[in-house]
C-alpha atoms as a PDB file:
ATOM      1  CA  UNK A   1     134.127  99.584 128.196  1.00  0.00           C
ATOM      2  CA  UNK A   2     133.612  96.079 129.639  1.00  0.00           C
ATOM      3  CA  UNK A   3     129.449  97.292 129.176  1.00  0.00           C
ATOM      4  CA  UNK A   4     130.064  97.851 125.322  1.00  0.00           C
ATOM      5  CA  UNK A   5     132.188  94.653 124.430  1.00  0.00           C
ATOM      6  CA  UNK A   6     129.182  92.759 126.306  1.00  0.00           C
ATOM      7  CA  UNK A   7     126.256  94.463 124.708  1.00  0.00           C
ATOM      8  CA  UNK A   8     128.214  93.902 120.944  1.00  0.00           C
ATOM      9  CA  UNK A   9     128.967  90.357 122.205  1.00  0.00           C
ATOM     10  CA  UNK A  10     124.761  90.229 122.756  1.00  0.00           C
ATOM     11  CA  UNK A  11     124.595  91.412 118.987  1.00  0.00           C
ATOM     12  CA  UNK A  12     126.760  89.212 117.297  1.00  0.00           C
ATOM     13  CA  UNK A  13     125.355  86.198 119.021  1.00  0.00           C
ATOM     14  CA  UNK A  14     121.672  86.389 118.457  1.00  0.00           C
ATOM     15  CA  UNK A  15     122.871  87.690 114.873  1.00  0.00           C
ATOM     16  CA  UNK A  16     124.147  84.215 114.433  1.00  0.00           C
ATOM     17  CA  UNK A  17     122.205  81.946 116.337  1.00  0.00           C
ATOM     18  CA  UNK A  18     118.393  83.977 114.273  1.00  0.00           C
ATOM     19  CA  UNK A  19     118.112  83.484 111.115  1.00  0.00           C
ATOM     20  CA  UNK A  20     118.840  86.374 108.816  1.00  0.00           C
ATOM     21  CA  UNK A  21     115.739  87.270 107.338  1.00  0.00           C
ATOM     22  CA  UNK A  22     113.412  86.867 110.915  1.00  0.00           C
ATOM     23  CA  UNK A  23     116.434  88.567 112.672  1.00  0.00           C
ATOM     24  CA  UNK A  24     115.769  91.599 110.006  1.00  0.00           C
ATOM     25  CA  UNK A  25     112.046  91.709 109.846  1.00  0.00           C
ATOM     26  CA  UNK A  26     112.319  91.572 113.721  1.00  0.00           C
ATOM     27  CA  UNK A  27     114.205  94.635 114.173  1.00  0.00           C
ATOM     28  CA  UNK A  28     112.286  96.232 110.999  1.00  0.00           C
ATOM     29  CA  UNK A  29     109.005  95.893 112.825  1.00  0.00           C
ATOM     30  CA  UNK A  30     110.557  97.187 116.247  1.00  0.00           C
ATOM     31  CA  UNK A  31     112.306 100.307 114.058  1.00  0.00           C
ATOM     32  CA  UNK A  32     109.427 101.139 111.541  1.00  0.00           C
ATOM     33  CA  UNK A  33     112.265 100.546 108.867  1.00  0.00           C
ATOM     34  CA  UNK A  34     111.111 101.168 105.492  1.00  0.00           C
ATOM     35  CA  UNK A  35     112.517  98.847 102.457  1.00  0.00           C
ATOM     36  CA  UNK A  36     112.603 100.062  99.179  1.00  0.00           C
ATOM     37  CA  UNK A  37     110.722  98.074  96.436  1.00  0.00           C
ATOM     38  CA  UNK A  38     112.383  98.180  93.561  1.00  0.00           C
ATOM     39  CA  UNK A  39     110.712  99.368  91.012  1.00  0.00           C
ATOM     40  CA  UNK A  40     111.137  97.753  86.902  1.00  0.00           C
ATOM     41  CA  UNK A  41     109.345  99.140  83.857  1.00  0.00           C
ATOM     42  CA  UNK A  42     108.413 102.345  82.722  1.00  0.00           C
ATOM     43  CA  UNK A  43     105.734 104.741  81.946  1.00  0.00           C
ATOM     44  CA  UNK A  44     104.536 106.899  79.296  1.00  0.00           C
ATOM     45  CA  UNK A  45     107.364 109.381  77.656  1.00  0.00           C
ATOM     46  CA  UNK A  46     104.442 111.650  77.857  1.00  0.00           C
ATOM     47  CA  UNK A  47     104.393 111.854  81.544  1.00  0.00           C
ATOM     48  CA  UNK A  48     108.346 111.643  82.328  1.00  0.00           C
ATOM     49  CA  UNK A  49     110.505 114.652  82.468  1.00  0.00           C
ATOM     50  CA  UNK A  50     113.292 113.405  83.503  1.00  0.00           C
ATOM     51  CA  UNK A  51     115.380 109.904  83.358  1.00  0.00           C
ATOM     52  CA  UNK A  52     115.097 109.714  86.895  1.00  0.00           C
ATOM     53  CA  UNK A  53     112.564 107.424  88.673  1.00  0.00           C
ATOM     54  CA  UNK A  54     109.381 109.302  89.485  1.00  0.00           C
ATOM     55  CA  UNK A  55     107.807 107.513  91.804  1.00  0.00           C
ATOM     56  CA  UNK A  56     109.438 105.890  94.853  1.00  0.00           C
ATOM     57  CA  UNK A  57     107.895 102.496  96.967  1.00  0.00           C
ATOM     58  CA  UNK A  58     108.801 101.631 100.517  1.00  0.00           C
ATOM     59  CA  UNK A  59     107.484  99.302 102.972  1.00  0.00           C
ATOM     60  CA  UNK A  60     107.440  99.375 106.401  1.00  0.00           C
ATOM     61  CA  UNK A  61     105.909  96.153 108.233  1.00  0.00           C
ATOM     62  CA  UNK A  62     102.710  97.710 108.245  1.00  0.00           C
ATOM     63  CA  UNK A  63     102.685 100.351 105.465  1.00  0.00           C
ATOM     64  CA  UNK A  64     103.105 100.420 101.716  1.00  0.00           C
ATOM     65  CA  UNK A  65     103.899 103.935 100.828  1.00  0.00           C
ATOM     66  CA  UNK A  66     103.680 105.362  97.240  1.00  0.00           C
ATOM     67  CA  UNK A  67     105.339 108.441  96.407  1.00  0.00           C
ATOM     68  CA  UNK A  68     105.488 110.541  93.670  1.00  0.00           C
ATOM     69  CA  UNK A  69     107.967 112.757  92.774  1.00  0.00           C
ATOM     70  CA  UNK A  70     106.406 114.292  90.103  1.00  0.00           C
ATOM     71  CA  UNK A  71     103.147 114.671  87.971  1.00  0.00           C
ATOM     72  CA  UNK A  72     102.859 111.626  85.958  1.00  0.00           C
ATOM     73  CA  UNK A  73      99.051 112.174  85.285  1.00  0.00           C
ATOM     74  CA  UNK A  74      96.654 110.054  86.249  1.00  0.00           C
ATOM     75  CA  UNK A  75      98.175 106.217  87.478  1.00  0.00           C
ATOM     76  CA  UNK A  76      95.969 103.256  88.645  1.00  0.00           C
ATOM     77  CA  UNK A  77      97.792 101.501  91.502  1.00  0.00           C
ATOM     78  CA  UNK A  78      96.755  97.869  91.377  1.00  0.00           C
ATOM     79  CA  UNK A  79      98.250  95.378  94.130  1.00  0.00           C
ATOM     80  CA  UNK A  80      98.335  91.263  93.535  1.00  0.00           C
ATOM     81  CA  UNK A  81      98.673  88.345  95.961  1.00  0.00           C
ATOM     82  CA  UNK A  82     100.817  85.845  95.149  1.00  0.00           C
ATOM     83  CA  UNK A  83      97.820  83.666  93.292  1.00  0.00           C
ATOM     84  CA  UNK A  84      96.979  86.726  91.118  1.00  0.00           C
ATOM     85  CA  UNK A  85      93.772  88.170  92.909  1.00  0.00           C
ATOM     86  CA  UNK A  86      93.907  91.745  93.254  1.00  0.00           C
ATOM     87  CA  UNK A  87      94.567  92.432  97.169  1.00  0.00           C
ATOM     88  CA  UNK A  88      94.248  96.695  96.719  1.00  0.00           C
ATOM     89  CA  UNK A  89      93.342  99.077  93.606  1.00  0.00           C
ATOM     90  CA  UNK A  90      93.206 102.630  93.370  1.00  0.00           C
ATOM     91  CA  UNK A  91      93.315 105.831  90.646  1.00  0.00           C
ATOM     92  CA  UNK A  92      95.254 108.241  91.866  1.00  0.00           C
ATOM     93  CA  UNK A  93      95.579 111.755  89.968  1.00  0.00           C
ATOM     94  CA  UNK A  94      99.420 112.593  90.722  1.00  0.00           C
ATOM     95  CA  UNK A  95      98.507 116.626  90.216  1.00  0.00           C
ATOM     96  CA  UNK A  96      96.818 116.416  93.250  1.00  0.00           C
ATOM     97  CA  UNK A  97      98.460 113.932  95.554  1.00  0.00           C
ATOM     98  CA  UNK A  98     101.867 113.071  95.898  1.00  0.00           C
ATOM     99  CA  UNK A  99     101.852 109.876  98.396  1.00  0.00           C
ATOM    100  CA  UNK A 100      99.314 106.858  99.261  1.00  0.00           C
ATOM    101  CA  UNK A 101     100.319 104.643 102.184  1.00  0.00           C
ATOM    102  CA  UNK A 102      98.679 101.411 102.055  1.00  0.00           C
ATOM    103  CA  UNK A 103      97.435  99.770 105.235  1.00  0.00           C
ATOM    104  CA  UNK A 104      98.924  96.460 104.938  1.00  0.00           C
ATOM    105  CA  UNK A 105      98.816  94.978 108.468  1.00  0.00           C
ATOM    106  CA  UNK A 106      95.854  93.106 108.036  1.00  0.00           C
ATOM    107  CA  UNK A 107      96.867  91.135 104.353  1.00  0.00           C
ATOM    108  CA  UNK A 108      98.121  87.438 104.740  1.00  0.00           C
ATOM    109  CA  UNK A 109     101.759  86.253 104.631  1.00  0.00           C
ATOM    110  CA  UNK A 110     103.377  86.376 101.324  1.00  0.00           C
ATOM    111  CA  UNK A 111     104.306  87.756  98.053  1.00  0.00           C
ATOM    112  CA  UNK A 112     102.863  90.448  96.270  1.00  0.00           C
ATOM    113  CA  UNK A 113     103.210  92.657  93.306  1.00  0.00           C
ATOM    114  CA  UNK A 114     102.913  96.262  92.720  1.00  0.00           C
ATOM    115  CA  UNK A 115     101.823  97.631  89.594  1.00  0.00           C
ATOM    116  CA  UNK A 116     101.436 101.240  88.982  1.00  0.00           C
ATOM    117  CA  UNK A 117      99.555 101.936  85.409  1.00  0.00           C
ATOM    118  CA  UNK A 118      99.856 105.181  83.736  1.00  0.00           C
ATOM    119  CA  UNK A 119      96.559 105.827  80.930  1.00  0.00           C
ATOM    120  CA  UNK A 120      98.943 104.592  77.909  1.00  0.00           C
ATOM    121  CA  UNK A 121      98.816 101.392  79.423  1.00  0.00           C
ATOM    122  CA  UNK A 122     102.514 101.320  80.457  1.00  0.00           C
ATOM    123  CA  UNK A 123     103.717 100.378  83.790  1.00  0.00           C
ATOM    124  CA  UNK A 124     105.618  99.812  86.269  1.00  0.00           C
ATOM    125  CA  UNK A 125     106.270  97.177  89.023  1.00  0.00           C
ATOM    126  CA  UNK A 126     107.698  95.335  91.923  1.00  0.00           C
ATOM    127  CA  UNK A 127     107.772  93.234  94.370  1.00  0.00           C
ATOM    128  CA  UNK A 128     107.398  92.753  98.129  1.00  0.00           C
ATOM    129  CA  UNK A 129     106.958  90.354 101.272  1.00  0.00           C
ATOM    130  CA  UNK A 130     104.226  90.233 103.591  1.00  0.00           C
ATOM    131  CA  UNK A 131     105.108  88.729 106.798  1.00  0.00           C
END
């Protein structure tokens, strides 16, 4: 018992005295947790069946994984650093593959957007960290 209180003692002090969001990324990196990015827009009513998303993002701190739930034809996925250049593109033709990680280990520190285009021109997006 006394092993427990100490150990949860440990926790709740080196929750306060880290900051929040290096405290977090810490124990994502050490975990391989994956973070949704949320995702706005939408895409063709061609390609959508259903009123559910159809394709999911999460990031781990060295992955961006796309996955799609569904055939939603063929959808550019275009990546942007926080200045606007274009940090990753790729056409992807969602009949054949349903997921593309992303190696994003090397990239520098900082924001980034997702956009995935469908061939109307629609899209979707979000956002993410780098750390």
């Amino acid at each position: 018992m006394k092993k427990i209180t100490l150990v949860c003692f440990i926790i709740i002090l080196l929750n306060a005295l880290v900051p929040k969001t290096s405290f977090s990324s810490f124990s994502s990196s050490l975990t391989g947790e994956k973070n949704e990015v949320k995702l706005v827009g939408s895409l063709s009513e061609n390609h959508v069946r259903s009123v559910f998303n159809q394709i999911e993002v999460f990031k781990t701190a060295s992955e961006l994984d796309v996955n799609f739930l569904c055939d939603v034809g063929s959808i550019d996925i275009v990546v942007y650093d926080d200045s606007g250049n274009i940090a990753y593109e790729e056409n992807v033709d969602t009949s054949a593959v349903r997921q593309v990680s992303i190696d994003i280990s090397g990239w520098d520190p900082g924001s980034y957007e997702i956009r995935l285009i469908d061939t109307d021109g629609n899209f979707m997006y979000g956002e993410f960290d780098v750390e």
